[in-house]
N, C-alpha and C. Protein backbone atom coordinates (compact mmCIF):
# COMPACT_ATOMS: atom_id res chain seq x y z
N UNK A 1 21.91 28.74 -47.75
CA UNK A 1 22.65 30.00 -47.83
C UNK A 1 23.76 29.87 -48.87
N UNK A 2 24.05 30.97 -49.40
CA UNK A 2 25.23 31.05 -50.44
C UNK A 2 26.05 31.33 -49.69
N UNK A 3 27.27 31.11 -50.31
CA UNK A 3 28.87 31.42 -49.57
C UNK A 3 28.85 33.02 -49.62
N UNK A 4 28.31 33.54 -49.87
CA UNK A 4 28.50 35.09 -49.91
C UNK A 4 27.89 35.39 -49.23
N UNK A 5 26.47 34.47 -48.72
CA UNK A 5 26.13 35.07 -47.14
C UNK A 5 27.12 34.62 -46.29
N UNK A 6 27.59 33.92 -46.20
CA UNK A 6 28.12 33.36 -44.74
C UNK A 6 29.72 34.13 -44.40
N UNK A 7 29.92 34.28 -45.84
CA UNK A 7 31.48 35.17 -45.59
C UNK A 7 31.27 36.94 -45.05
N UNK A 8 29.98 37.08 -45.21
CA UNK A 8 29.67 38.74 -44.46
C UNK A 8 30.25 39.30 -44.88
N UNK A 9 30.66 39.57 -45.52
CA UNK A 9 31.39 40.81 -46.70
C UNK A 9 30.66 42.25 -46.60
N UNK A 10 30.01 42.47 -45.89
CA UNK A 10 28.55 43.46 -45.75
C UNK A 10 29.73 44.61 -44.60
N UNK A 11 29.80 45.86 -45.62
CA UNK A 11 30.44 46.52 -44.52
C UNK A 11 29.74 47.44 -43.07
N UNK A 12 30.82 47.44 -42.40
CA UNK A 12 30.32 47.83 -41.00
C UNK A 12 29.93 46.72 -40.29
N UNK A 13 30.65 45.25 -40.50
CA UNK A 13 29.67 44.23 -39.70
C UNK A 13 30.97 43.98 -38.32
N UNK A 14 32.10 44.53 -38.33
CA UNK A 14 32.86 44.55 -36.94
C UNK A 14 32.91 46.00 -36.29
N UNK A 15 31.83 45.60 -35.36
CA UNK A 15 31.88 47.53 -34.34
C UNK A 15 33.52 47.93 -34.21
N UNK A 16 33.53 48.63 -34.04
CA UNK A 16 34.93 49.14 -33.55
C UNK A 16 34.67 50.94 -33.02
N UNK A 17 33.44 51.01 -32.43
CA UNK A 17 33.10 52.32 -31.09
C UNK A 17 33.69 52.25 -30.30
N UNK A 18 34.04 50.92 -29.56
CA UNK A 18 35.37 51.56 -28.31
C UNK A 18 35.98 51.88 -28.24
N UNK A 19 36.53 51.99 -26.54
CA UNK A 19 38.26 52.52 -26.73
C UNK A 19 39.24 51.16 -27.83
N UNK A 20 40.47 52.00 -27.80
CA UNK A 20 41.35 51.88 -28.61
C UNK A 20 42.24 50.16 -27.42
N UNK A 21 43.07 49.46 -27.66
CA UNK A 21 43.84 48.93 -26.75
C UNK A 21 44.48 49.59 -25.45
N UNK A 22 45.46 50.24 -26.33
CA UNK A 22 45.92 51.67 -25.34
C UNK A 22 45.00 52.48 -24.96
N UNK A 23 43.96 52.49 -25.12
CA UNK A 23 43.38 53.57 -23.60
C UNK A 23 42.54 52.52 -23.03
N UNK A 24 42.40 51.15 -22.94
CA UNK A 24 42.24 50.06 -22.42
C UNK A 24 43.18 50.03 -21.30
N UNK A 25 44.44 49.92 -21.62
CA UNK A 25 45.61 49.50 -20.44
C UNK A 25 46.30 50.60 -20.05
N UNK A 26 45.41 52.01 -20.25
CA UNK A 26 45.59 53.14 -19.75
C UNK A 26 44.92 53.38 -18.61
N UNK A 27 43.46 52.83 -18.53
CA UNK A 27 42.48 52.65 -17.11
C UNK A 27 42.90 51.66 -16.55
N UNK A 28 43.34 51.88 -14.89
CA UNK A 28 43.50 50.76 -13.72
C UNK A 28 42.32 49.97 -13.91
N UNK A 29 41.38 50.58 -14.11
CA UNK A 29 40.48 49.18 -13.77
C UNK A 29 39.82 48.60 -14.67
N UNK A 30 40.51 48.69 -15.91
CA UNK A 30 39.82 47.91 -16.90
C UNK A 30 40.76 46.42 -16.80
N UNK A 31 39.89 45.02 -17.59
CA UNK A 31 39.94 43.87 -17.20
C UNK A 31 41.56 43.52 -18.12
N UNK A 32 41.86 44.34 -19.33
CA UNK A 32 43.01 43.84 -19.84
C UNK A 32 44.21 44.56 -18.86
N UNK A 33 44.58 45.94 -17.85
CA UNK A 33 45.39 46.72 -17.42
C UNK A 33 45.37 45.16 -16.25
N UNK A 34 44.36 44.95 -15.34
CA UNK A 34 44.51 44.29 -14.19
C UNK A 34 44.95 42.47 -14.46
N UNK A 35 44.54 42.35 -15.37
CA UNK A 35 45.36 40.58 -16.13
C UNK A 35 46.78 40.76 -16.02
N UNK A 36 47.36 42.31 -17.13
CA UNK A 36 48.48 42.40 -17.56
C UNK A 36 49.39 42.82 -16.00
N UNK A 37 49.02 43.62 -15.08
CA UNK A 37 49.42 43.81 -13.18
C UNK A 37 49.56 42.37 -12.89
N UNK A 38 48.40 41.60 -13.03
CA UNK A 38 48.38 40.32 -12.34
C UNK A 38 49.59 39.02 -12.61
N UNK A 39 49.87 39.50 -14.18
CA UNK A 39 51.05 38.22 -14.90
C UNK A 39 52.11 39.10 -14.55
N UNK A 40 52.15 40.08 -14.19
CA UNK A 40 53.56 40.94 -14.25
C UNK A 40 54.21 40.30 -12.76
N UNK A 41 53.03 40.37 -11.69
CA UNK A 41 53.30 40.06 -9.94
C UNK A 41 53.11 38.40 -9.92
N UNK A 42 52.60 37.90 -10.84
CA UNK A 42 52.71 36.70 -10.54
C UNK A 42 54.20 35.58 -9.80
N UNK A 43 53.89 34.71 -9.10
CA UNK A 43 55.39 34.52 -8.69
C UNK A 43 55.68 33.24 -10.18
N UNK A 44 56.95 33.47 -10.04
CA UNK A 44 57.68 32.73 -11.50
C UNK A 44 58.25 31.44 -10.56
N UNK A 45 57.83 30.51 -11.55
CA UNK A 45 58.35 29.31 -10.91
C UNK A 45 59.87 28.93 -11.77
N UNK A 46 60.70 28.35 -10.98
CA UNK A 46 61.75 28.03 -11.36
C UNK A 46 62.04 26.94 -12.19
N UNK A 47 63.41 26.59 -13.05
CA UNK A 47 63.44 26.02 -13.38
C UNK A 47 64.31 24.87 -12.77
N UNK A 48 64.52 23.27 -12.82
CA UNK A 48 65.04 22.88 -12.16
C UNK A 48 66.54 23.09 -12.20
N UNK A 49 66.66 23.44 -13.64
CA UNK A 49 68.72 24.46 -13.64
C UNK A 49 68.57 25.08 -12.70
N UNK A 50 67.65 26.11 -13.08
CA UNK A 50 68.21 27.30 -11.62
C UNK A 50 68.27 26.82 -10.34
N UNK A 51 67.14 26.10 -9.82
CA UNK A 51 67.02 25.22 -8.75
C UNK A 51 68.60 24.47 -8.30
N UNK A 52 68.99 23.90 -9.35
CA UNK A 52 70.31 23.22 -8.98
C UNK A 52 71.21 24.23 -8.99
N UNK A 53 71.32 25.36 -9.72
CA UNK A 53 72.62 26.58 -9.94
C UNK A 53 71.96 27.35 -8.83
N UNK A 54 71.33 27.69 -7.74
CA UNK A 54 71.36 27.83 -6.52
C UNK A 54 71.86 27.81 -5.75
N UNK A 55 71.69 26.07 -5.85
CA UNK A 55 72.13 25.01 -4.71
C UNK A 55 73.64 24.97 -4.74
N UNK A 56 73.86 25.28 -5.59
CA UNK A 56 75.46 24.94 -5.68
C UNK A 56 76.26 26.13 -5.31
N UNK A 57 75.80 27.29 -6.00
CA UNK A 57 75.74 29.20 -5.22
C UNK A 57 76.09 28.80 -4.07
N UNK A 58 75.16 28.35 -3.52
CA UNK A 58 74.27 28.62 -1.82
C UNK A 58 75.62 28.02 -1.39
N UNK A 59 76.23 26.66 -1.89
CA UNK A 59 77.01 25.84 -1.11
C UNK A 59 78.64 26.18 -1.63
N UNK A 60 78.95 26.71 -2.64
CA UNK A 60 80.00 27.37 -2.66
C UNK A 60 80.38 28.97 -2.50
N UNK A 61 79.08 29.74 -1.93
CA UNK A 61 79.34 30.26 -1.26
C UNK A 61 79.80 30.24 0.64
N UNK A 62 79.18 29.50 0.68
CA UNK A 62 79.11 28.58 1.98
C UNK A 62 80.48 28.33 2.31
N UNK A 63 80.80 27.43 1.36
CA UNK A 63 82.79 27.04 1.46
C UNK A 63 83.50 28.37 1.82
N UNK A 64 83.37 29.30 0.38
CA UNK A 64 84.56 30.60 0.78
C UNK A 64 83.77 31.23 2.36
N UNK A 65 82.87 30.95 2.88
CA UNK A 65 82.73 31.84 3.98
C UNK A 65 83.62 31.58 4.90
N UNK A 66 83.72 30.17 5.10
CA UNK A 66 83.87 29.33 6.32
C UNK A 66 85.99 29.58 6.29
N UNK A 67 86.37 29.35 5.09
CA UNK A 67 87.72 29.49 4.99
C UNK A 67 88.59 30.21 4.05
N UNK A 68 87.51 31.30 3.19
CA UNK A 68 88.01 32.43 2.73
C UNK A 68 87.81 31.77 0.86
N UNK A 69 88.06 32.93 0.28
CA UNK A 69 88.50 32.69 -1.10
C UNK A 69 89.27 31.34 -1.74
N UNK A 70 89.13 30.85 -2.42
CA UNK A 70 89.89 29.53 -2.56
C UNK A 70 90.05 29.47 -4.38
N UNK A 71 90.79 29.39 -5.05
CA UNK A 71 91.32 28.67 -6.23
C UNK A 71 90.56 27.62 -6.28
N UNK A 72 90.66 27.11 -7.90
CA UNK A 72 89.92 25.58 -8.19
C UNK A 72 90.65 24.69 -8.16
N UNK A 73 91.87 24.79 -7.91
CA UNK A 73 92.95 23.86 -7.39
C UNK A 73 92.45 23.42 -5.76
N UNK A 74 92.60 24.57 -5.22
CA UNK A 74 92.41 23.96 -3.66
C UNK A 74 90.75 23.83 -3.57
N UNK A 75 89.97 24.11 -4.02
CA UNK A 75 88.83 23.47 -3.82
C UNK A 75 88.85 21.74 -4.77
N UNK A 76 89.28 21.29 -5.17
CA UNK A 76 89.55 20.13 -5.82
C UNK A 76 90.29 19.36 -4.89
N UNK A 77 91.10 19.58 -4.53
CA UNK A 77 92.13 18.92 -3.26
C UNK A 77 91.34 18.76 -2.17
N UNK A 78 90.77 19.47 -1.76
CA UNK A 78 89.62 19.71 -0.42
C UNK A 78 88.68 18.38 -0.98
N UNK A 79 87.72 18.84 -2.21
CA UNK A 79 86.86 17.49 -2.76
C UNK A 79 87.46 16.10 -2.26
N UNK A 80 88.66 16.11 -2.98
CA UNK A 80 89.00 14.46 -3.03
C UNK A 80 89.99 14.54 -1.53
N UNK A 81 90.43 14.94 -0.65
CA UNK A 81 90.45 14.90 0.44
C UNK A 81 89.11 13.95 1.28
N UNK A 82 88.14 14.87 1.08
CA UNK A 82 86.92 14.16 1.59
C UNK A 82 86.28 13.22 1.18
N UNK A 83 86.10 13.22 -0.42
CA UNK A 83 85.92 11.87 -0.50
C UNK A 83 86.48 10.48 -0.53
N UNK A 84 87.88 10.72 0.25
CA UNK A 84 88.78 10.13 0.38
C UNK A 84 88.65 9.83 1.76
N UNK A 85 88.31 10.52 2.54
CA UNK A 85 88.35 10.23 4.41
C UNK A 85 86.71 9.58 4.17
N UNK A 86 85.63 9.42 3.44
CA UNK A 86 84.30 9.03 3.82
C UNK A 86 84.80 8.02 2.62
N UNK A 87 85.05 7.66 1.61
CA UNK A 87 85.38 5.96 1.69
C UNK A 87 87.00 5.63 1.75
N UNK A 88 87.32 4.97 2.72
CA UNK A 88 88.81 4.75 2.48
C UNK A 88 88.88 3.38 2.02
N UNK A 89 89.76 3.55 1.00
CA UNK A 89 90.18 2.03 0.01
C UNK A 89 90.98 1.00 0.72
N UNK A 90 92.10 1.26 1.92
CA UNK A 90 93.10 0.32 2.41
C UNK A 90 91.54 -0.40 4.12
């Protein structure tokens, strides 16, 4: 074969009779509308930041519940308070 067969240069050789994209993901039940539903509901997995910026949410919200609003002064004092009574140096 010559390179001029194989490159198909021959017009009309890509159909293009169907629908359009958009009236593709205009029908519920065509296979690209129900992929694009399916990645939309998919559940999103986390990342391990968020995972840790949660955890830390979860637990400084936790603090202000228990004894109200607090400054980063007195939550710092509170810290080394405690880690001061769970190892003591004398």
């Amino acid at each position: 074969m010559t390179r001029l067969k194989k490159s198909r240069k021959a017009t009309g050789f890509i159909d293009d009779t169907g629908p359009s994209r958009r009236e593709r993901l205009a029908d519920p039940e065509s296979y690209e509308s129900r992929r694009r539903k399916s990645q939309e509901t998919r559940k999103k997995h986390k990342s391990l930041y968020e995972k840790h910026r949660e955890a830390e949410q979860a637990a400084s919200d936790q603090d202000e519940s228990e004894s109200g609003p607090q400054t980063r002064l007195a939550k710092k004092i509170r810290r080394l308070n405690q880690s001061r009574s769970e190892n003591p140096q004398d």
